[in-house]
Protein backbone atom coordinates (compact mmCIF):
# COMPACT_ATOMS: atom_id res chain seq x y z
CA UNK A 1 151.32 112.88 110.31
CA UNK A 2 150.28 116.49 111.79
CA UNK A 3 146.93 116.82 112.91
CA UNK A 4 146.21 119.12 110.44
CA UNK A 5 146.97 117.35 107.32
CA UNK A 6 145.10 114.96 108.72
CA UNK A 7 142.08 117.05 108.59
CA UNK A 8 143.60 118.14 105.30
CA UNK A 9 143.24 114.75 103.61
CA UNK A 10 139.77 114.15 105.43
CA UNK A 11 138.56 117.79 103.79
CA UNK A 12 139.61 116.11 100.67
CA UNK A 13 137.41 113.20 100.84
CA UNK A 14 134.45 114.91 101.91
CA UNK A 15 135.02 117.53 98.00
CA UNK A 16 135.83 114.66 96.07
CA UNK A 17 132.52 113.05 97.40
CA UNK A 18 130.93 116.28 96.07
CA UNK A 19 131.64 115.48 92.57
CA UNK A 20 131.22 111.69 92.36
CA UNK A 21 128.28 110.06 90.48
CA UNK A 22 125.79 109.05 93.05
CA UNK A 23 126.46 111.96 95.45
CA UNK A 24 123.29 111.52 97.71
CA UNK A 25 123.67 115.09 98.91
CA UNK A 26 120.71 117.47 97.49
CA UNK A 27 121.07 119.71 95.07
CA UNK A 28 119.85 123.33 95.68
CA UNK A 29 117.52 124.39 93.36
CA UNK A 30 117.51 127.97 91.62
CA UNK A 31 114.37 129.82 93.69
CA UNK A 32 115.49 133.39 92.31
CA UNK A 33 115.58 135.35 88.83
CA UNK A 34 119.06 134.18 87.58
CA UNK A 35 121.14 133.70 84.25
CA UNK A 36 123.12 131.03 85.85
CA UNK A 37 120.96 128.40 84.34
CA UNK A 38 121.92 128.54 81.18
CA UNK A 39 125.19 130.26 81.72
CA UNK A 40 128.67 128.14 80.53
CA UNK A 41 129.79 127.82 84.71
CA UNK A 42 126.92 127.18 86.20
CA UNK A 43 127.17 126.14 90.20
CA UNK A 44 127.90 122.86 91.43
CA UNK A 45 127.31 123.55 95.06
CA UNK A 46 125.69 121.24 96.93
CA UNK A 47 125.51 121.54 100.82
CA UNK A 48 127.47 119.68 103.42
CA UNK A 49 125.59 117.15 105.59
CA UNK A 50 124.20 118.31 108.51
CA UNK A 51 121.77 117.18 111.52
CA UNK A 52 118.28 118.26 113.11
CA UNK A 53 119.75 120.45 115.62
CA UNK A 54 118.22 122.86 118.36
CA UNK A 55 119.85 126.07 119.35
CA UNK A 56 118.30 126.48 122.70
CA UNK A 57 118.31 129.62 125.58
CA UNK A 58 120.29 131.93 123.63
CA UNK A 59 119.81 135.59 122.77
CA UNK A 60 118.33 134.96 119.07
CA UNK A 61 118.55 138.36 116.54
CA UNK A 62 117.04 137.37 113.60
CA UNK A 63 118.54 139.42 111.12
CA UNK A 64 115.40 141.25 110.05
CA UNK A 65 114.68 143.69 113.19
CA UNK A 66 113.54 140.88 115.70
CA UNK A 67 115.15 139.97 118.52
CA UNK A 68 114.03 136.91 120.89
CA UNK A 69 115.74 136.79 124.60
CA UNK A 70 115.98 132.71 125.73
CA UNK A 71 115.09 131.73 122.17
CA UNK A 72 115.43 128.40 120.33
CA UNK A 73 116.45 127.97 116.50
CA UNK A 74 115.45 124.62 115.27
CA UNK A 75 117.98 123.31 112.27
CA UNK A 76 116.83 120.36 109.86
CA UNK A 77 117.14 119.14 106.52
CA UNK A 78 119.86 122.53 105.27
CA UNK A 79 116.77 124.62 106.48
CA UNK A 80 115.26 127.01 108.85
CA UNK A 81 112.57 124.31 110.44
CA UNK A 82 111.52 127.26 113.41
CA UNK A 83 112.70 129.44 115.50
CA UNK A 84 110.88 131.10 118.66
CA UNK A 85 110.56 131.46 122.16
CA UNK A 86 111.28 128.82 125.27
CA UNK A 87 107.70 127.82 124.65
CA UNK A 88 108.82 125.92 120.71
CA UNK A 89 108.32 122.62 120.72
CA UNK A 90 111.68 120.55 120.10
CA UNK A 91 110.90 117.27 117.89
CA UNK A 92 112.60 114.50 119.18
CA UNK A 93 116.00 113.12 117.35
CA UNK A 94 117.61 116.76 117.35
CA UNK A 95 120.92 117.48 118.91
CA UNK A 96 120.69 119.57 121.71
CA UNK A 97 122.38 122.68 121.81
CA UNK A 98 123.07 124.72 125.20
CA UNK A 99 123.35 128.39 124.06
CA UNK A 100 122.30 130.02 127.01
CA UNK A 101 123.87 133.05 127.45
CA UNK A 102 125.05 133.12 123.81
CA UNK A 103 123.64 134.89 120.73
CA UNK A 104 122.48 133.52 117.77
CA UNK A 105 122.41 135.52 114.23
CA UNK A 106 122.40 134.75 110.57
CA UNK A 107 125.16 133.78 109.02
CA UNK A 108 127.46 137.00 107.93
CA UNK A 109 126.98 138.62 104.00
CA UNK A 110 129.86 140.50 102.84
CA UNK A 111 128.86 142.38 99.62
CA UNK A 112 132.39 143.29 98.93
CA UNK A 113 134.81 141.16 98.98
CA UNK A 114 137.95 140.85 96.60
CA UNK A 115 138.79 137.44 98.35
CA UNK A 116 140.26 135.12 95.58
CA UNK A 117 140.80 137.18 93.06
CA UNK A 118 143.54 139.34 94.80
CA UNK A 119 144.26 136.20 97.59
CA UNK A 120 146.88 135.68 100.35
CA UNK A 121 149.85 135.58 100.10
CA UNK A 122 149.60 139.21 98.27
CA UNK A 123 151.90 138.99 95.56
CA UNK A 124 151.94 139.79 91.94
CA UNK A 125 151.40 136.74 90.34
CA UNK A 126 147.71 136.67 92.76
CA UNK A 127 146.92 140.21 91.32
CA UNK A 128 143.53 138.91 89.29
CA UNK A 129 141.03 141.51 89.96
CA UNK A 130 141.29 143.96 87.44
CA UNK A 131 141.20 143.83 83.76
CA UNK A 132 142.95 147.32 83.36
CA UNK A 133 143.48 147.42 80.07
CA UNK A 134 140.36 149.27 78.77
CA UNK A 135 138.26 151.67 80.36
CA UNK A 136 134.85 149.12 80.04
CA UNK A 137 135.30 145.11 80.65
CA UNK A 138 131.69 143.99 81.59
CA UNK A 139 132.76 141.12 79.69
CA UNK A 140 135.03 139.87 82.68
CA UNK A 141 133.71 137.64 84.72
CA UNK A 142 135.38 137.31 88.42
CA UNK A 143 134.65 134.03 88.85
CA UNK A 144 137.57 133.23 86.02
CA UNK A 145 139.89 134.42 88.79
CA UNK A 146 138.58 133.21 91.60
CA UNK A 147 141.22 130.72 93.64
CA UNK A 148 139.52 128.34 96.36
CA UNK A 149 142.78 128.00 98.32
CA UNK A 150 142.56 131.19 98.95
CA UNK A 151 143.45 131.37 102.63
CA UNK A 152 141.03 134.14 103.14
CA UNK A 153 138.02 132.50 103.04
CA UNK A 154 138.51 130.27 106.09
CA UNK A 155 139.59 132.93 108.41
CA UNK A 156 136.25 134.88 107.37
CA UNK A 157 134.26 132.15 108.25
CA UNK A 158 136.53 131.10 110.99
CA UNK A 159 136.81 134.61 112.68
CA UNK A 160 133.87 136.77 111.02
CA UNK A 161 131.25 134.02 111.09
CA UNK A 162 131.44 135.05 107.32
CA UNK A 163 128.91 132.34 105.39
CA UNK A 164 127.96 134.44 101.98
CA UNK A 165 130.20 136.85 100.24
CA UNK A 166 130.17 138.45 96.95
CA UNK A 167 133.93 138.80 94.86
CA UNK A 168 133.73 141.71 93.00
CA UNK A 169 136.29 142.79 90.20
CA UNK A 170 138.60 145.84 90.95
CA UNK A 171 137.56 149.96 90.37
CA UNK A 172 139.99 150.68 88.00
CA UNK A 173 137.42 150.43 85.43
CA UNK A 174 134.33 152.33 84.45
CA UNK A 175 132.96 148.78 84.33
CA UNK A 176 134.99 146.19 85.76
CA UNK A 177 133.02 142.82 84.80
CA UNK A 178 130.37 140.88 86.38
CA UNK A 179 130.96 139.82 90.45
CA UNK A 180 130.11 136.37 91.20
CA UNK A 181 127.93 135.70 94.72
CA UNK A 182 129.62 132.18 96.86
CA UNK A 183 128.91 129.90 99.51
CA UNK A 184 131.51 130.31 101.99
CA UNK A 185 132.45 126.35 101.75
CA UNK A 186 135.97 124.35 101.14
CA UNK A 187 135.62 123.21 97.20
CA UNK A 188 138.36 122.19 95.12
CA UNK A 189 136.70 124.43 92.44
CA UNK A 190 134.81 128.35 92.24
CA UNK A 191 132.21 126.21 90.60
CA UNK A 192 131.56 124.82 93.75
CA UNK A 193 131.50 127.68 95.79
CA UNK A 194 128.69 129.03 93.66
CA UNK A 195 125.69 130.29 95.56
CA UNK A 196 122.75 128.71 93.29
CA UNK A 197 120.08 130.64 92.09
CA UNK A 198 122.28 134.23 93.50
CA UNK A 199 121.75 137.03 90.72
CA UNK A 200 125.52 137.90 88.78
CA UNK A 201 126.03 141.20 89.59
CA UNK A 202 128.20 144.16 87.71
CA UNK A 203 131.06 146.07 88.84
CA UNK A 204 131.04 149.59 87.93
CA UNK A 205 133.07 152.88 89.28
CA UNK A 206 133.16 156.38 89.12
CA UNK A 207 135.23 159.08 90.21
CA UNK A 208 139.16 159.43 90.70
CA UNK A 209 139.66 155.62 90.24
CA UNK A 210 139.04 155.36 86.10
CA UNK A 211 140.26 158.98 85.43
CA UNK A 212 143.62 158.49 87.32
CA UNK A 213 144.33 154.62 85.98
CA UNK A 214 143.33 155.64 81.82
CA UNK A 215 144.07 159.67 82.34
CA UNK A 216 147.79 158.84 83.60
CA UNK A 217 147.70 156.45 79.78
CA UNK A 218 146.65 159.55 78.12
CA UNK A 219 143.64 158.19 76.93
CA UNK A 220 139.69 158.97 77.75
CA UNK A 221 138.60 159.17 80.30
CA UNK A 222 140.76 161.42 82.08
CA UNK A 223 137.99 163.55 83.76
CA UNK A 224 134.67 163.06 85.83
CA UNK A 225 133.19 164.64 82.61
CA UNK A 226 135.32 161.71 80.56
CA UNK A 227 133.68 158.90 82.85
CA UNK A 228 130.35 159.99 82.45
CA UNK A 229 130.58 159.79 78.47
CA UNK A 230 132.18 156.96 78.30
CA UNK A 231 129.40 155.10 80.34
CA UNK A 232 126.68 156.69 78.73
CA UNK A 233 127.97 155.81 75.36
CA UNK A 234 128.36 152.02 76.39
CA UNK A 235 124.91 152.01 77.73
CA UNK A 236 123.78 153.33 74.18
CA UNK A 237 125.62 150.38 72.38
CA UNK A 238 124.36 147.86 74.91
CA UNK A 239 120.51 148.92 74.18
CA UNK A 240 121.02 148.70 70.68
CA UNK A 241 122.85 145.14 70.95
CA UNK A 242 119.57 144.27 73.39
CA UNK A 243 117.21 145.33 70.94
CA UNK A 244 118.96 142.64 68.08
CA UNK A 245 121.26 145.11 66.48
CA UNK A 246 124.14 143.23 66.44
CA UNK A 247 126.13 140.28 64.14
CA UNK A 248 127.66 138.36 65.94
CA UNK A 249 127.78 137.36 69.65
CA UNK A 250 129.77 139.85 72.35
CA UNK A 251 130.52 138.86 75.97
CA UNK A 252 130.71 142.05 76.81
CA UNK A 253 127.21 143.18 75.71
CA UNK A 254 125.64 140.47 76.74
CA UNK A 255 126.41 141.37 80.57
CA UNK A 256 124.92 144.64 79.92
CA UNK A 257 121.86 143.54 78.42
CA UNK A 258 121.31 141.49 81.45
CA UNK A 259 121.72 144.29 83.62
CA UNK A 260 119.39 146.22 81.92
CA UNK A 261 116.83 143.13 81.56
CA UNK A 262 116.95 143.13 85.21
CA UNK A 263 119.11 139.73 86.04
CA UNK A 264 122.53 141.04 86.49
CA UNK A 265 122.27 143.65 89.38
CA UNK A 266 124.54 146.72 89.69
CA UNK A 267 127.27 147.93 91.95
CA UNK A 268 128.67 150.80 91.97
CA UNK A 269 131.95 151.73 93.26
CA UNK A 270 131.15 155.38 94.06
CA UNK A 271 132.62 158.02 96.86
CA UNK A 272 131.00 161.43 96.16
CA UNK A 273 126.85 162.34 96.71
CA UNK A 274 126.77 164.61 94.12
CA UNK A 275 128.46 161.89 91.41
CA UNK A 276 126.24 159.19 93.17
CA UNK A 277 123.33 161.61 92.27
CA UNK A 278 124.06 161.96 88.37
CA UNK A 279 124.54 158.11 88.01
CA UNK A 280 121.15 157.71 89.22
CA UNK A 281 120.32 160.09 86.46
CA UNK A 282 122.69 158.13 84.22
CA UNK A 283 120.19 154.69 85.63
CA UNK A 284 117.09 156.23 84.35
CA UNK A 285 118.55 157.42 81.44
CA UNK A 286 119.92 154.15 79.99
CA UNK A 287 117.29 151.85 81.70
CA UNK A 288 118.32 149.94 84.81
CA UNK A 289 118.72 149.95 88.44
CA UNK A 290 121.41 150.13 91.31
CA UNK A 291 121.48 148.01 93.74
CA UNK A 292 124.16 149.65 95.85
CA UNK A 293 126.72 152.35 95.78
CA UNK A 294 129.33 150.89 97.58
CA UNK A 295 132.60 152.63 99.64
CA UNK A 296 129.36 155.61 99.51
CA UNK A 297 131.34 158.16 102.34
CA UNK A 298 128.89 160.74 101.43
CA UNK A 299 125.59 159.08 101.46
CA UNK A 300 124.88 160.98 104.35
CA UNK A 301 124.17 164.02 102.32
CA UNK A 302 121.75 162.08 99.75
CA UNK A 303 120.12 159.54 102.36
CA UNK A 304 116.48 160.46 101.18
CA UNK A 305 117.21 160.27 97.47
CA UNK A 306 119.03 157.09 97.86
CA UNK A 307 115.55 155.91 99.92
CA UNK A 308 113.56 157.19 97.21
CA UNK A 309 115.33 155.46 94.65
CA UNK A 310 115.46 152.32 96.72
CA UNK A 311 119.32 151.69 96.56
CA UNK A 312 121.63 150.34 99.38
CA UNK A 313 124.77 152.08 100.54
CA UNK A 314 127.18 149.77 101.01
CA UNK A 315 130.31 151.41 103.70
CA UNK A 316 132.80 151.26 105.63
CA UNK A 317 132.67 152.23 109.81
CA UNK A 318 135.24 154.47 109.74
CA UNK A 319 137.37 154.72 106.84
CA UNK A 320 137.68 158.27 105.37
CA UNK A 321 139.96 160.92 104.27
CA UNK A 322 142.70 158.61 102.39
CA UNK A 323 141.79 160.64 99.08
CA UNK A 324 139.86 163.79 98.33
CA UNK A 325 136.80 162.07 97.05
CA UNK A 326 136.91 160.42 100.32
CA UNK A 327 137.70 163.71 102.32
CA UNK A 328 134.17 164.28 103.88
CA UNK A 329 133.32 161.02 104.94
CA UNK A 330 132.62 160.90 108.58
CA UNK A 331 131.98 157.81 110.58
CA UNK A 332 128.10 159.28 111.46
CA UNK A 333 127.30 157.90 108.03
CA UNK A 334 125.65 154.91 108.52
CA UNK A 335 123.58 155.97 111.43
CA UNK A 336 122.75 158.91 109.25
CA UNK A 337 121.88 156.71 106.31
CA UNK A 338 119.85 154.45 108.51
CA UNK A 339 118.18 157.33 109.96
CA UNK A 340 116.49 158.96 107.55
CA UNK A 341 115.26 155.05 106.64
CA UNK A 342 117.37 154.03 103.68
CA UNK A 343 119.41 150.93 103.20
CA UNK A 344 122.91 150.64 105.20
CA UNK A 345 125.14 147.70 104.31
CA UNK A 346 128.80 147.54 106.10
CA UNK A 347 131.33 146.16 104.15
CA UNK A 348 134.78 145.00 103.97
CA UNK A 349 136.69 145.54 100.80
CA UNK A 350 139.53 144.27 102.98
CA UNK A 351 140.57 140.81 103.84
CA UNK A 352 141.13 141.69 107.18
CA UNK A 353 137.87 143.39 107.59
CA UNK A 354 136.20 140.43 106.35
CA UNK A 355 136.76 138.90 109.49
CA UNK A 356 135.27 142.21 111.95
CA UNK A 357 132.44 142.80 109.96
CA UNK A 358 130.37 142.57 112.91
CA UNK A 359 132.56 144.83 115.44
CA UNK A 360 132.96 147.83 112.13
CA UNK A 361 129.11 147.60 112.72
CA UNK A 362 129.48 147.95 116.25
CA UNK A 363 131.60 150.64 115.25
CA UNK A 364 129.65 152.76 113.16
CA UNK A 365 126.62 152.12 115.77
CA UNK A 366 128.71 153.90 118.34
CA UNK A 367 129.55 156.63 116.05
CA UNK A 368 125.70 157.20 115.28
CA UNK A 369 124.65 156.75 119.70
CA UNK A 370 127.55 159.79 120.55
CA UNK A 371 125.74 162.14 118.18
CA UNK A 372 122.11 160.92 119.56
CA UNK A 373 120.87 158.62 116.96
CA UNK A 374 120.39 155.57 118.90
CA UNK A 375 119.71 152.31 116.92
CA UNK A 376 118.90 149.23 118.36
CA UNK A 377 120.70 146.24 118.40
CA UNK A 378 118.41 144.23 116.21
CA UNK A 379 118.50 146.50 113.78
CA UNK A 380 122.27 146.82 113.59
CA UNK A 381 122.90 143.18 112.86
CA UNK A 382 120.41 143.64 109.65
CA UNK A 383 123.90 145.69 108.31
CA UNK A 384 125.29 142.30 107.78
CA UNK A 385 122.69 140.09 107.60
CA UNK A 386 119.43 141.02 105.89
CA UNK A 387 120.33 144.36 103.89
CA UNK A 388 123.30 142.60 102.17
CA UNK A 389 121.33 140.06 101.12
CA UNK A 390 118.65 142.40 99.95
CA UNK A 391 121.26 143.94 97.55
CA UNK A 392 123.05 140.75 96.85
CA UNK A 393 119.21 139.31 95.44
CA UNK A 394 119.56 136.60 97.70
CA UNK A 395 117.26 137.55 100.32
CA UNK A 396 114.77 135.28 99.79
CA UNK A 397 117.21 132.29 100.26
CA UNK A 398 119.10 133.87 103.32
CA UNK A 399 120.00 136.25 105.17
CA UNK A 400 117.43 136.02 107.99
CA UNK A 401 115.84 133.35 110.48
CA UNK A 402 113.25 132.64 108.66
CA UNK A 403 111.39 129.05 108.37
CA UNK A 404 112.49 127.60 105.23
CA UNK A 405 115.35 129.68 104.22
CA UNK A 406 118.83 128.38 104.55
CA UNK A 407 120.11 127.63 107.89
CA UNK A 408 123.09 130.12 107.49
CA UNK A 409 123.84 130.64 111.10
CA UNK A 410 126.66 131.79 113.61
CA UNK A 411 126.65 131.03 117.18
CA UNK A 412 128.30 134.06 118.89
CA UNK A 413 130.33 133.48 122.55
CA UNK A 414 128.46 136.53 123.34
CA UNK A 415 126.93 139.82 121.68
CA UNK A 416 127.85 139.99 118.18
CA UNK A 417 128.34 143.84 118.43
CA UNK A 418 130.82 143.27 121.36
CA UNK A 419 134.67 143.55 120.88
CA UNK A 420 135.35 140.50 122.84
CA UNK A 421 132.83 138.10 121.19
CA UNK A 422 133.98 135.56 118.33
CA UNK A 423 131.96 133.06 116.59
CA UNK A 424 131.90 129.58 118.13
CA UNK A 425 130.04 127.72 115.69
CA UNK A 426 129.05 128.24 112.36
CA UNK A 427 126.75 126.21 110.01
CA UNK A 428 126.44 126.42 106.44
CA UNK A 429 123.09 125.36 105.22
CA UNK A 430 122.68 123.00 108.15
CA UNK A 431 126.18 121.75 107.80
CA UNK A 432 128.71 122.72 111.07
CA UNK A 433 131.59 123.82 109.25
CA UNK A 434 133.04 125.82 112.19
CA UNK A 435 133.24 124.40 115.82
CA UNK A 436 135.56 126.82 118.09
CA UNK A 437 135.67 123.69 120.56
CA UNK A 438 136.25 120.87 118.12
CA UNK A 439 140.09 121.03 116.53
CA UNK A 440 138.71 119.15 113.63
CA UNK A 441 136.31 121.54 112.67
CA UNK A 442 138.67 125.17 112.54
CA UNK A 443 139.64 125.26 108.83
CA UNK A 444 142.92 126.22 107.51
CA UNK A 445 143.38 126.39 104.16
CA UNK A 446 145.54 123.39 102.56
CA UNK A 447 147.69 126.13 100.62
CA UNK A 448 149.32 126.89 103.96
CA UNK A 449 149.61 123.52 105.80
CA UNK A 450 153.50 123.12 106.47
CA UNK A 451 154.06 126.54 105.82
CA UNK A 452 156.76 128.69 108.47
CA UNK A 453 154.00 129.71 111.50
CA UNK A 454 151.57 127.35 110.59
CA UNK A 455 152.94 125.12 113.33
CA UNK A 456 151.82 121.89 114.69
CA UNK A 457 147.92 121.61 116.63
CA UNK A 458 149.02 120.06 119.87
C-alpha cells in the first residue's frame, strides 16, 4: 500500500474518533455573539491533539503591529500560554522547537474564499456557489454546499499557512446568502469544519455583477439604479418581518433580521467608491453595518469615509482593469487605504491565491514603498492576520499572539513577506497539522489519492 493511503486511512481514524461517544477531545466553547447556537447545523469542531510546545529564537510578528526579534511562543492546552522575548521562562515537559532564524506569525485568515463550494476539479457538476435564480437569496446558506474533499483546502494550509477562511456564496446576486467562517482541518463533514462561536456572515453585491446576470433575463435589476431598489425594498420587508409582521416562518428573512440585529455581519462584494459610498447610505438607512467591502479597487478614493464608518476593505494586490468597474484600480490601494488609517484586508477570491496570500501582501507593500508610503513589516502581516479576523468577528478567538487565544500559528522558513519563504509548520489550535519535514504530516486530500500525477511518496 502507497504511503499515502496509508496516511489516508490513518486521517480516517483520527475523524471518525471525532465523532465517537466518549471523544476525550474538548469542545470549544462559543466566546462570541453568534446564532450558531441555536441554529439547525451547528459546529461539531473539536480540535486535534496537540503538545506543550516552545517556539524558540525566531523572528516572532504577532499579528497585531508587534514584532519580537529572538522571540519564544509557548503552545499548551489548544492555546496561546505566552509569548515574549529570550528572557520567557520555558516550563518544563514542552517540546523544544529550534526556530532560529525563522519567523513565526498567526495562522493565515482568508475572508474570501469560494473553496468548497466551487472546488477542484472545476467542473460543472462542482458549480455550488450561486443561487442565480433570483436577484435576493439571503436564505442560502453556503455551508449547504460546502464539500470537505475539496482539494483546496489542504494546499492552503499546506502552501499558504492558511488556518481560518471564510466561504462566501457567489456575486451574481444582490444578496447571495449567508457565508459560513471554518477551521482549516480534515473532517469528513462542513459541520466539522465549523469555526465555533464565528459570527454567519451575508453575501451581498453591487454593481455590474447583478445587473448583467438578471438584466441579460430581462428582468429587474438591470441598472445600478435597479440594484439599489431592489435592496432597499428587501431591507424594508426584512424590518417589517423583524418587527413581528409576518405569518409564517421565512429563511430568507430571518438572515436579514440577523444582520440587522447585529449577529450576521455583512460583506459586500463592491468595486466602485462612489457605489461603496451610497451603500453606506443604504446601511444607515435600513439599520445595519458593513463589515467589509470586499474586491474594493477604489477604496483609495474613500479611505477616510471608510475609517469613519469603521469598515474593512477587503482587496486584491494587484488585480485591476479586467472590467470597467474595475478600470481604476491601481495596486497603491492598500498602502493608500492603510495610510490614511483605515482597515486593509488582502484577499484571495482565488484558489490559487489562497495559497500566496502572504507574498500578494508583500506585493501590495511594494507597490505602496515605490510611491513613498513605507509600512512596516509588522504591520503588513496584520493584512492577513488580525484585520481579517476583525471583520470575520473572530478576533477575539484568533488572529493574533495573544495569551489565551487559539494557538493558530505558521512557522515560516524565513520572512513571510519574502518570495522564497513557505510555511514549514503549521498548527491548528495547538494541533501540528502541517510539518514540511515530516511526510506524514503534508495533507493531500483523499479525493485525489491514485489520481494521474498524484504519484507515489518515495
Amino acid at each position: 500500500m502507497r504511503l499515502r493511503e496509508l496516511i489516508a486511512l490513518a486521517g480516517t481514524a483520527v475523524l471518525a474518533a471525532c465523532t465517537t461517544t466518549g471523544d476525550s477531545r474538548p469542545v470549544v466553547t462559543a466566546t462570541a455573539a453568534t446564532t450558531q447556537s441555536s441554529a439547525p447545523f451547528p459546529s461539531t469542531y473539536r480540535p486535534y491533539p496537540g503538545t506543550p510546545t516552545a517556539l524558540i529564537g525566531a523572528t516572532v510578528f504577532d499579528g497585531a503591529g508587534g514584532r519580537i526579534e529572538n522571540g519564544i511562543v509557548l503552545i499548551a492546552d489548544g492555546k496561546i500560554e505566552a509569548v515574549g522575548g529570550p528572557g520567557l521562562a520555558i516550563p518544563a515537559g514542552y517540546a523544544r522547537i529550534d526556530a532560529a532564524g525563522k519567523f513565526v506569525t498567526p495562522g493565515v485568515i482568508d475572508i474570501h474564499s469560494h473553496l468548497g463550494v466551487y472546488p477542484s476539479p472545476g467542473v460543472e457538476a462542482h458549480s455550488d456557489g450561486n443561487e442565480a435564480t433570483k436577484p435576493t437569496t439571503p436564505e442560502v446558506w453556503a455551508e449547504h454546499s460546502v464539500w470537505p474533499q475539496d482539494p483546496g483546502f489542504s494546499r492552503a494550509l499546506a502552501n499558504g499557512g492558511v488556518t481560518s477562511l471564510q466561504i462566501l456564496p457567489g456575486s451574481a446576486n444582490l444578496m447571495g446568502g449567508r457565508s459560513v467562517t471554518l477551521k482549516n482541518v480534515y473532517s469528513r463533514t462542513v459541520q466539522g469544519m465549523k469555526f465555533p462561536g464565528a459570527p454567519y456572515g451575508l453575501k451581498m453585491a453591487c454593481g455590474e455583477n447583478p445587473k448583467r446576470v438578471y438584466g441579460s433575463k430581462g428582468r429587474m435589476p438591470s441598472t445600478r439604479m435597479g440594484n439599489f431598489a431592489v435592496d432597499r425594498q428587501t431591507w424594508i420587508d426584512a424590518k417589517a418581518y423583524a418587527e413581528g409582521d409576518h405569518k409564517k416562518r421565512d429563511l430568507g428573512m430571518e438572515t436579514l433580521a440577523g444582520v440587522l440585529a447585529g449577529d450576521i455581519l455583512v460583506h459586500n462584494h463592491c468595486y466602485r467608491a462612489d457605489e461603496m459610498a451610497q451603500v453606506l447610505d443604504m446601511a444607515k438607512e435600513a439599520g445595519y453595518k458593513v463589515a467589509a467591502f470586499h474586491h474594493a479597487v477604489e477604496s483609495y478614493k474613500i479611505a477616510d469615509l471608510l475609517k469613519a464608518n469603521g469598515v474593512c476593505s477587503a482587496v486584491w494586490a494587484d488585480w485591476y482593469g479586467f472590467k470597467m468597474e474595475s478600470y481604476d484600480g491601481i495596486p497603491e490601494n492598500a498602502a493608500l487605504i492603510h495610510k490614511q488609517g483605515a482597515c486593509v484586508v488582502i484577499h484571495s477570491d482565488d484558489e490559487n491565491g489562497i495559497q500566496r496570500l502572504n507574498q500578494e501582501a508583500a506585493k501590495a507593500q511594494g507597490n505602496g514603498r515605490r510611491m513613498g508610503i513605507d509600512i512596516p513589516d509588522a504591520e503588513v502581516i496584520e493584512w492577513f492576520t488580525l484585520n481579517p479576523a476583525k471583520a470575520m468577528g473572530i478576533d477575539k478567538m484568533t488572529g493574533s499572539l495573544v495569551t489565551g487565544k487559539m494557538a493558530d500559528i505558521v512557522l515560516w522558513n524565513g520572512s513571510p513577506l519574502s518570495v522564497y519563504s513557505r510555511p514549514e509548520k503549521v498548527w491548528i489550535d495547538g494541533a501540528l497539522l502541517y510539518d514540511y519535514d515530516n511526510p506524514k504530516l503534508r495533507p493531500i486530500s483523499d479525493f485525489e489519492l491514485g489520481q494521474p500525477g498524484e504519484g507515489d511518496v518515495k
